[in-house]
PDB file of N, CA and C in Angstrom:
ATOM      1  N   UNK A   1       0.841  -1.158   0.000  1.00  0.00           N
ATOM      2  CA  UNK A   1       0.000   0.000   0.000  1.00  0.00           C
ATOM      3  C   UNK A   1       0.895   1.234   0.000  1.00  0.00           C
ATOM      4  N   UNK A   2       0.755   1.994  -0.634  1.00  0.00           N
ATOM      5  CA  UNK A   2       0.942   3.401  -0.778  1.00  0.00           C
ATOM      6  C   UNK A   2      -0.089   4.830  -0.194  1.00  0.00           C
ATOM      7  N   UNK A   3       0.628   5.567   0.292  1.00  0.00           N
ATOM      8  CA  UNK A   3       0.171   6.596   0.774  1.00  0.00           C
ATOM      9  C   UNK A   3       1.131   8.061   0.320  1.00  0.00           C
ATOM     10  N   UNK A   4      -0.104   8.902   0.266  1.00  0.00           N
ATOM     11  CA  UNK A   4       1.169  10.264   0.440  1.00  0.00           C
ATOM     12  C   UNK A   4       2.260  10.428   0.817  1.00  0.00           C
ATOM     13  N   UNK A   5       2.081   9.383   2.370  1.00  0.00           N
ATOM     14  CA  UNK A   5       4.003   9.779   3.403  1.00  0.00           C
ATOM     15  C   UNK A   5       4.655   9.136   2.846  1.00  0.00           C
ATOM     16  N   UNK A   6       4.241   8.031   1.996  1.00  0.00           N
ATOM     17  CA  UNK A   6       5.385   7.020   1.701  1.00  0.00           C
ATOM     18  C   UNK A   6       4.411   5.232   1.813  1.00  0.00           C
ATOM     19  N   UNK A   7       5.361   4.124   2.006  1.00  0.00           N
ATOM     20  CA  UNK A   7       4.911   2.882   1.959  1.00  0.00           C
ATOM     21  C   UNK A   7       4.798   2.486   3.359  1.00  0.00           C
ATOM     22  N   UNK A   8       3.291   2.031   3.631  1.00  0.00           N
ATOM     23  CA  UNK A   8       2.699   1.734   4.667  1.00  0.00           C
ATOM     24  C   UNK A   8       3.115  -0.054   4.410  1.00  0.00           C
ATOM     25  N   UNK A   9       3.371  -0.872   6.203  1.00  0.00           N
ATOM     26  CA  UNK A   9       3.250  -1.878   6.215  1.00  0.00           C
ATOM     27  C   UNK A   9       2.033  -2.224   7.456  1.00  0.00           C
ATOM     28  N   UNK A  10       1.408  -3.028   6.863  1.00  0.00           N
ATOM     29  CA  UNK A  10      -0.008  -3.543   8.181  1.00  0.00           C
ATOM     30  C   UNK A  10       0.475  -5.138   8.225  1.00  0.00           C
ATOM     31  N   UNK A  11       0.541  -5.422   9.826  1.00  0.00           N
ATOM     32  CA  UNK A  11       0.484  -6.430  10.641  1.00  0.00           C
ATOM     33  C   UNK A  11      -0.343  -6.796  11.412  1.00  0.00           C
ATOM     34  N   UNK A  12      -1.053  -8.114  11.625  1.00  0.00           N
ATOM     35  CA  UNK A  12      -1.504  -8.588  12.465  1.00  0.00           C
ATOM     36  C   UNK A  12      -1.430 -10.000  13.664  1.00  0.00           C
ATOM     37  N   UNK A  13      -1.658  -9.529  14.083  1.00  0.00           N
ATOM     38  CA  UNK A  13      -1.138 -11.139  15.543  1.00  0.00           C
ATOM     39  C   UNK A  13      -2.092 -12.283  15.267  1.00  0.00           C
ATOM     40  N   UNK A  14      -1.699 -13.236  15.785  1.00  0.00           N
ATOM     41  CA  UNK A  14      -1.978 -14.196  15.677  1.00  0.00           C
ATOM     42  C   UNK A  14      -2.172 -15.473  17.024  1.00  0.00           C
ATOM     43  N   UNK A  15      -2.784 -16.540  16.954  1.00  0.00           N
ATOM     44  CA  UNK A  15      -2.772 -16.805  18.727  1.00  0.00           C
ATOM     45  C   UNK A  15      -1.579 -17.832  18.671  1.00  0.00           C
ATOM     46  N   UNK A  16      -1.036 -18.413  19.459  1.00  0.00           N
ATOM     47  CA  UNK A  16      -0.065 -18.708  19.397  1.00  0.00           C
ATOM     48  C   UNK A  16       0.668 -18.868  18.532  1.00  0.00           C
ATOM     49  N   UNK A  17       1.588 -17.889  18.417  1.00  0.00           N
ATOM     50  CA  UNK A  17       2.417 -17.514  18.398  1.00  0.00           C
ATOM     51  C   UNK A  17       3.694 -17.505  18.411  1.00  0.00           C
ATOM     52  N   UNK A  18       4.683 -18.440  17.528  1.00  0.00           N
ATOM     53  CA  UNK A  18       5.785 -19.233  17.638  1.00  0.00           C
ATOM     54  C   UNK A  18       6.585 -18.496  16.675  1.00  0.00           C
ATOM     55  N   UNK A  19       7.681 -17.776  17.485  1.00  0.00           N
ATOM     56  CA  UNK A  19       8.657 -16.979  16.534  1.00  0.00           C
ATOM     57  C   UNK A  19       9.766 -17.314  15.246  1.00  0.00           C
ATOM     58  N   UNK A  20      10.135 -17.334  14.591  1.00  0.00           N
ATOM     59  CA  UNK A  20      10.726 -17.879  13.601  1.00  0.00           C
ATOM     60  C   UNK A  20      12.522 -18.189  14.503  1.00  0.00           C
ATOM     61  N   UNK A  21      13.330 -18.860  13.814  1.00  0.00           N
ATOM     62  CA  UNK A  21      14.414 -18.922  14.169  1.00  0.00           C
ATOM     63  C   UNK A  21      15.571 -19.112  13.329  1.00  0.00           C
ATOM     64  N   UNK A  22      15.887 -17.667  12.712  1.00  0.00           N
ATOM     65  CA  UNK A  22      16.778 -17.505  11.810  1.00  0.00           C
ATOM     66  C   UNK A  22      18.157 -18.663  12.194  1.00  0.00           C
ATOM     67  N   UNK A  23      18.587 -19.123  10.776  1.00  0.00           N
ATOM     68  CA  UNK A  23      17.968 -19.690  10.378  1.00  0.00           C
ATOM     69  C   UNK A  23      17.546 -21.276  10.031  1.00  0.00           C
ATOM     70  N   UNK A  24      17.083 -21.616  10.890  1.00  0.00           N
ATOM     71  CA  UNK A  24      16.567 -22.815  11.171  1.00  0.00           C
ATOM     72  C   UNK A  24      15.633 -22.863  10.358  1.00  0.00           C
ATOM     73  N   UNK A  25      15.163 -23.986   9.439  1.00  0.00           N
ATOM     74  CA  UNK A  25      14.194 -24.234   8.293  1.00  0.00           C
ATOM     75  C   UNK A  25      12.723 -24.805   9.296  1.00  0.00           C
ATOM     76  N   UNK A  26      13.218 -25.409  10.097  1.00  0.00           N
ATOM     77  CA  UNK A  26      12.264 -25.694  10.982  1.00  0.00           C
ATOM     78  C   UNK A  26      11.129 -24.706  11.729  1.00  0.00           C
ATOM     79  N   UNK A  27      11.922 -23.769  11.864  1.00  0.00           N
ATOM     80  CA  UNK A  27      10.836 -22.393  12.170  1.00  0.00           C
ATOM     81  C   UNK A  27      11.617 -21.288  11.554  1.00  0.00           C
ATOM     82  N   UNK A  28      10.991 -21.509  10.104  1.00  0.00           N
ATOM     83  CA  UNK A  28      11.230 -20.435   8.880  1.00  0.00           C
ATOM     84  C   UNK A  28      10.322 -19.028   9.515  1.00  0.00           C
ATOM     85  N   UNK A  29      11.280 -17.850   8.568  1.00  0.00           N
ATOM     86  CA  UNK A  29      11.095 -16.467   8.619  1.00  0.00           C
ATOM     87  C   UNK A  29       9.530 -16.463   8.045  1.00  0.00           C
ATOM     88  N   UNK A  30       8.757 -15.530   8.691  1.00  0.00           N
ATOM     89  CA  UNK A  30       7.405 -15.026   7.918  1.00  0.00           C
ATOM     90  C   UNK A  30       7.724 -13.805   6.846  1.00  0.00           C
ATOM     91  N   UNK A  31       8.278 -13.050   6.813  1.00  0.00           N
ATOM     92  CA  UNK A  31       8.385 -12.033   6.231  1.00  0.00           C
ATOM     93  C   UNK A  31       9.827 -11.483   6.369  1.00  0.00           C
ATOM     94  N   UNK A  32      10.508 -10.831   5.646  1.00  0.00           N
ATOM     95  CA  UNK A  32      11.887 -10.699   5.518  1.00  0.00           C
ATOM     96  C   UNK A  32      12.206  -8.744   4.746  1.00  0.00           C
ATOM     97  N   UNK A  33      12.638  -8.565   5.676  1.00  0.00           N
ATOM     98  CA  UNK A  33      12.714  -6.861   4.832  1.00  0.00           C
ATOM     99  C   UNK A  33      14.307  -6.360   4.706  1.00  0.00           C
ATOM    100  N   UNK A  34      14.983  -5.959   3.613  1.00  0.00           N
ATOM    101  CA  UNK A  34      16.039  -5.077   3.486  1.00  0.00           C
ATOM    102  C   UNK A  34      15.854  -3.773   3.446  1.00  0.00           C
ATOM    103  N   UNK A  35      16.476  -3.364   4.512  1.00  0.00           N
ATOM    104  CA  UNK A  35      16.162  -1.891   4.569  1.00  0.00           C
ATOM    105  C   UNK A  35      17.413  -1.199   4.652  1.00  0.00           C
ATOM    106  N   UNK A  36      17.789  -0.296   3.585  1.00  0.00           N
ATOM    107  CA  UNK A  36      18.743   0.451   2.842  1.00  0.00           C
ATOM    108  C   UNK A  36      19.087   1.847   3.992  1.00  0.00           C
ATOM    109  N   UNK A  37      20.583   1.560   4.588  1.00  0.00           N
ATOM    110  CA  UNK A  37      21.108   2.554   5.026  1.00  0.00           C
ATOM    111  C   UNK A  37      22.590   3.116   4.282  1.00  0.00           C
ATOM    112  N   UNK A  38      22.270   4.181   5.219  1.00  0.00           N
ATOM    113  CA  UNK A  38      24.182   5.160   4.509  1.00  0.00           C
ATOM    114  C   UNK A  38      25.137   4.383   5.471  1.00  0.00           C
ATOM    115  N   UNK A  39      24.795   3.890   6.935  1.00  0.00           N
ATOM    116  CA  UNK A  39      25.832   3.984   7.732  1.00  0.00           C
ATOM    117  C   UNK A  39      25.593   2.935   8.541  1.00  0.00           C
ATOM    118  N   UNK A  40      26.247   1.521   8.097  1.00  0.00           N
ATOM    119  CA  UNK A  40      25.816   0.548   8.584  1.00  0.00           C
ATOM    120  C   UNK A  40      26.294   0.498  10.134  1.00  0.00           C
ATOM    121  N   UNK A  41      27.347   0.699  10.563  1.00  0.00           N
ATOM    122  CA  UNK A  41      27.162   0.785  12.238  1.00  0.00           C
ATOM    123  C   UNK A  41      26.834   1.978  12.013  1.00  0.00           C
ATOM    124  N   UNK A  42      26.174   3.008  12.272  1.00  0.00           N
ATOM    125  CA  UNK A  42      24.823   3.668  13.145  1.00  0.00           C
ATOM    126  C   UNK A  42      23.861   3.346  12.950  1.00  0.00           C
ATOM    127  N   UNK A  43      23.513   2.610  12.111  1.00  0.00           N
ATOM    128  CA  UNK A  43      22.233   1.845  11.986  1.00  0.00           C
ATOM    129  C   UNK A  43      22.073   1.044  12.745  1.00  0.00           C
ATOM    130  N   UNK A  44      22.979   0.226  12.638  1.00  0.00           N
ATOM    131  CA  UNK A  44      22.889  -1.199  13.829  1.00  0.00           C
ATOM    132  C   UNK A  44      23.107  -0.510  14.862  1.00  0.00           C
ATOM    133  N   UNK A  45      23.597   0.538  15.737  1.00  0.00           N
ATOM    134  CA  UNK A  45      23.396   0.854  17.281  1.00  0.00           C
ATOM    135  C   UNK A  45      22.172   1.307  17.544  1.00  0.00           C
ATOM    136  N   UNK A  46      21.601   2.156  16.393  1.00  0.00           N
ATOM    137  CA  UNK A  46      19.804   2.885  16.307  1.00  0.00           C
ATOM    138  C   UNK A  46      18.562   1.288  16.864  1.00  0.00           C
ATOM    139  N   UNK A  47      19.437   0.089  15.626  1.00  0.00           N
ATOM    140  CA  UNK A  47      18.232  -0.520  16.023  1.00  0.00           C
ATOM    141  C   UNK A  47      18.547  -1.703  16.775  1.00  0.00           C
ATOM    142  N   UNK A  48      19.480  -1.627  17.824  1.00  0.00           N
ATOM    143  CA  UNK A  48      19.759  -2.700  18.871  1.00  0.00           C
ATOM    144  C   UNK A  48      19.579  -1.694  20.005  1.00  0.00           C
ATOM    145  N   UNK A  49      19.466  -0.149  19.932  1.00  0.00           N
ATOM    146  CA  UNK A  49      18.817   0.542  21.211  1.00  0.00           C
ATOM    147  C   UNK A  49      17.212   0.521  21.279  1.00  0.00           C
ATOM    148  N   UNK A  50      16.733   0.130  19.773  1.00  0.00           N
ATOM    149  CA  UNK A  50      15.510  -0.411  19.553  1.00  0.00           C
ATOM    150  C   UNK A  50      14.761  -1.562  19.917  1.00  0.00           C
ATOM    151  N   UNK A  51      15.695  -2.586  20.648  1.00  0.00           N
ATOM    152  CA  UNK A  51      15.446  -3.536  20.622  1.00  0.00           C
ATOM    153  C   UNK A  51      15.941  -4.764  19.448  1.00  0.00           C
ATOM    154  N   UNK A  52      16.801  -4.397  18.487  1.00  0.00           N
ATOM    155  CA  UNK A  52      16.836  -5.920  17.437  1.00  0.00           C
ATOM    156  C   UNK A  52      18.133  -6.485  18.461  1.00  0.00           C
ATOM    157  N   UNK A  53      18.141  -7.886  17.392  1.00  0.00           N
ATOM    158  CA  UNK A  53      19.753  -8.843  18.323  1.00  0.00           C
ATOM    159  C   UNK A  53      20.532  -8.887  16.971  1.00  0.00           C
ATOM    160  N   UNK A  54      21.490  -9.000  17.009  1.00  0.00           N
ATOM    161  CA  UNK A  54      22.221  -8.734  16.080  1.00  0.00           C
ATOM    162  C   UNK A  54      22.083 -10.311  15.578  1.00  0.00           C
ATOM    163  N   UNK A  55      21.863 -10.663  14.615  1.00  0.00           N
ATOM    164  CA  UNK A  55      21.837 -12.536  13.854  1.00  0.00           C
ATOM    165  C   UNK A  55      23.388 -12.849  13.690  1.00  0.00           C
ATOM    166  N   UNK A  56      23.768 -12.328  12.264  1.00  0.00           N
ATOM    167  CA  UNK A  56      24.933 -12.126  11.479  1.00  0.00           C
ATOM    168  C   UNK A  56      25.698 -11.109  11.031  1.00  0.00           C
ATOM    169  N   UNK A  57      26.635 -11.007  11.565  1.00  0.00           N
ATOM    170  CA  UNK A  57      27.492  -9.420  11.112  1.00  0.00           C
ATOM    171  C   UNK A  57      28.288  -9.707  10.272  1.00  0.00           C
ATOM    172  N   UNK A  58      28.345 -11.179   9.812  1.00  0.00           N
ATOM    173  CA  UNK A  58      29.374 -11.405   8.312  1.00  0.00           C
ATOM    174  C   UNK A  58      30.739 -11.353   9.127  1.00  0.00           C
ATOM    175  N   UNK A  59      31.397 -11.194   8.212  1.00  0.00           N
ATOM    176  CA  UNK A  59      33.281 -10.846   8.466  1.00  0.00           C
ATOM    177  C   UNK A  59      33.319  -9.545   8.450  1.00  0.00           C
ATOM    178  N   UNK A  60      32.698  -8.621   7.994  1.00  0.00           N
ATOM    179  CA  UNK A  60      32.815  -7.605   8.564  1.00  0.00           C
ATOM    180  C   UNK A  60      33.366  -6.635   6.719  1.00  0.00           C
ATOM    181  N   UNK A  61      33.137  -7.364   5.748  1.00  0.00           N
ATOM    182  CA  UNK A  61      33.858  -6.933   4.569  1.00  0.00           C
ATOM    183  C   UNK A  61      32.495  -6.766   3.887  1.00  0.00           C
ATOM    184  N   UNK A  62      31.154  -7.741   3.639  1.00  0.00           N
ATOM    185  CA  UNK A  62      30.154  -7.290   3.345  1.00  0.00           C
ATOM    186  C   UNK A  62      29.188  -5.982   3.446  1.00  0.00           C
ATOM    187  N   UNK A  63      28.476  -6.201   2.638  1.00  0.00           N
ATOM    188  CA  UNK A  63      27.585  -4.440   2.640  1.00  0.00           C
ATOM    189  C   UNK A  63      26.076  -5.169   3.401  1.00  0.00           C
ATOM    190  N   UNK A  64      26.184  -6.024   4.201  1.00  0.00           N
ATOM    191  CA  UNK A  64      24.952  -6.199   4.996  1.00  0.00           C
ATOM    192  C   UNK A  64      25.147  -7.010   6.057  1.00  0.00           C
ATOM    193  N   UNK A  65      24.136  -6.626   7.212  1.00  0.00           N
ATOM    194  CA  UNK A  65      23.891  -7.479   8.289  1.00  0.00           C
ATOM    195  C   UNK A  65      22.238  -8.199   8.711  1.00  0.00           C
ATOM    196  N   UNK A  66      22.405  -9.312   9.513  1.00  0.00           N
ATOM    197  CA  UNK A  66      20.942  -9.394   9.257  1.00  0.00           C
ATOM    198  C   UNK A  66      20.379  -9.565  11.250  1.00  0.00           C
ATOM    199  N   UNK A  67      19.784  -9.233  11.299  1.00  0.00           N
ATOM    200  CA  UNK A  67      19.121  -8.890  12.566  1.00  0.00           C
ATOM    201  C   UNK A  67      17.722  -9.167  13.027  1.00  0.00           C
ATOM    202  N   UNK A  68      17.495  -9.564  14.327  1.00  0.00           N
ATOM    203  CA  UNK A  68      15.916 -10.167  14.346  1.00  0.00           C
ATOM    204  C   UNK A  68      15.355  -9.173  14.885  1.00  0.00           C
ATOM    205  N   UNK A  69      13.833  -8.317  15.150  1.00  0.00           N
ATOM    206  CA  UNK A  69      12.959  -7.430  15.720  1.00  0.00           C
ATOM    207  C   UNK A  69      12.574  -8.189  16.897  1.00  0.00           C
ATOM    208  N   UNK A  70      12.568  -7.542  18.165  1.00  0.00           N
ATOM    209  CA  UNK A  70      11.887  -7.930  19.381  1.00  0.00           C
ATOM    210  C   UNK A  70      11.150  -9.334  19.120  1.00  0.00           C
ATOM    211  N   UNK A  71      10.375  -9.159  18.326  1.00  0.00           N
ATOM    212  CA  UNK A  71       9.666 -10.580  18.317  1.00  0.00           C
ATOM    213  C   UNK A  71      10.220 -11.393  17.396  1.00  0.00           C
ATOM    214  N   UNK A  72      11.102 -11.385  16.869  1.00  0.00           N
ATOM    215  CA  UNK A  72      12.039 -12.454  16.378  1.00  0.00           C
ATOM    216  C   UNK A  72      11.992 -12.522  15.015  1.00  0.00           C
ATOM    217  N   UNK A  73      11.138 -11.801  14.118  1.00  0.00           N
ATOM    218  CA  UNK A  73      11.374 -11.651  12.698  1.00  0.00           C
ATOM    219  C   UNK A  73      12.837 -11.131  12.252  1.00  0.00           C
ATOM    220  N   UNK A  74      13.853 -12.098  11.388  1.00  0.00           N
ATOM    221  CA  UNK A  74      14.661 -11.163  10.539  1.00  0.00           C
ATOM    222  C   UNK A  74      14.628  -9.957   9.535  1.00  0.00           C
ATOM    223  N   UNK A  75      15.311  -9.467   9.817  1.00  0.00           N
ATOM    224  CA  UNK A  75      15.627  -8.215   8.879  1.00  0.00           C
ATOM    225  C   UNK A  75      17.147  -8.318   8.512  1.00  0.00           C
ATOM    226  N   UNK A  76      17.402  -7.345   7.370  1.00  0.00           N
ATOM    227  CA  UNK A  76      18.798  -7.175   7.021  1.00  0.00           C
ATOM    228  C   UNK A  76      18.822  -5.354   6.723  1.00  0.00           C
ATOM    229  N   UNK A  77      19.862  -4.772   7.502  1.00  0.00           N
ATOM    230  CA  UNK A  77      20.291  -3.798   7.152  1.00  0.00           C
ATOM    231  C   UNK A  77      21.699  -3.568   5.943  1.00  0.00           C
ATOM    232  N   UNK A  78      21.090  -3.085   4.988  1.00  0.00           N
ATOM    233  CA  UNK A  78      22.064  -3.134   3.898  1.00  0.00           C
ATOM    234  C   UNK A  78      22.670  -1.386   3.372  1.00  0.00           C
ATOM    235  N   UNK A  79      23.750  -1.991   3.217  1.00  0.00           N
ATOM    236  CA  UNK A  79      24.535  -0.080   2.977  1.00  0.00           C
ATOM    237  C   UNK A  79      23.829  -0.094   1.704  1.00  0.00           C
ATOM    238  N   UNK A  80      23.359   1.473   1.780  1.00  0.00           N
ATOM    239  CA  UNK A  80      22.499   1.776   0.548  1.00  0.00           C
ATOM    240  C   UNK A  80      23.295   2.437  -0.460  1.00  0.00           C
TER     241      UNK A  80
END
């Protein structure tokens, strides 16, 4: 969905409730987002004061990391 401000995402819960476990195939990701930064560590301190856990930080030579949200969905922050 699109809006004036920009791209809206809508979520909803569900009853129990069993978090994914990057990445274990056994309890696969629901949804997966790359989200494009300038400055990959200040990004990653913004969103581990946010609450994410850091998954994979690579070797440290790649242009991405991938990270789970409070409730355990992955994400990847990628230098934009």
């Amino acid at each position: 969905m699109h809006t004036d401000s920009g791209l809206v995402l809508a979520f909803q819960g569900v009853d129990e409730y069993v978090p994914p476990r990057w990445p274990d195939p056994a309890r696969p990701q629901h949804f997966h987002l790359d989200v494009d930064v300038p400055d990959l560590d200040r990004a990653q301190r913004q969103v581990l004061r946010l609450g994410a856990t850091l998954l994979d930080e690579g070797d440290g030579t790649r242009g991405w990391r991938v990270y789970a949200d409070p409730a355990g969905h992955p994400f990847c922050l990628v230098r934009g």
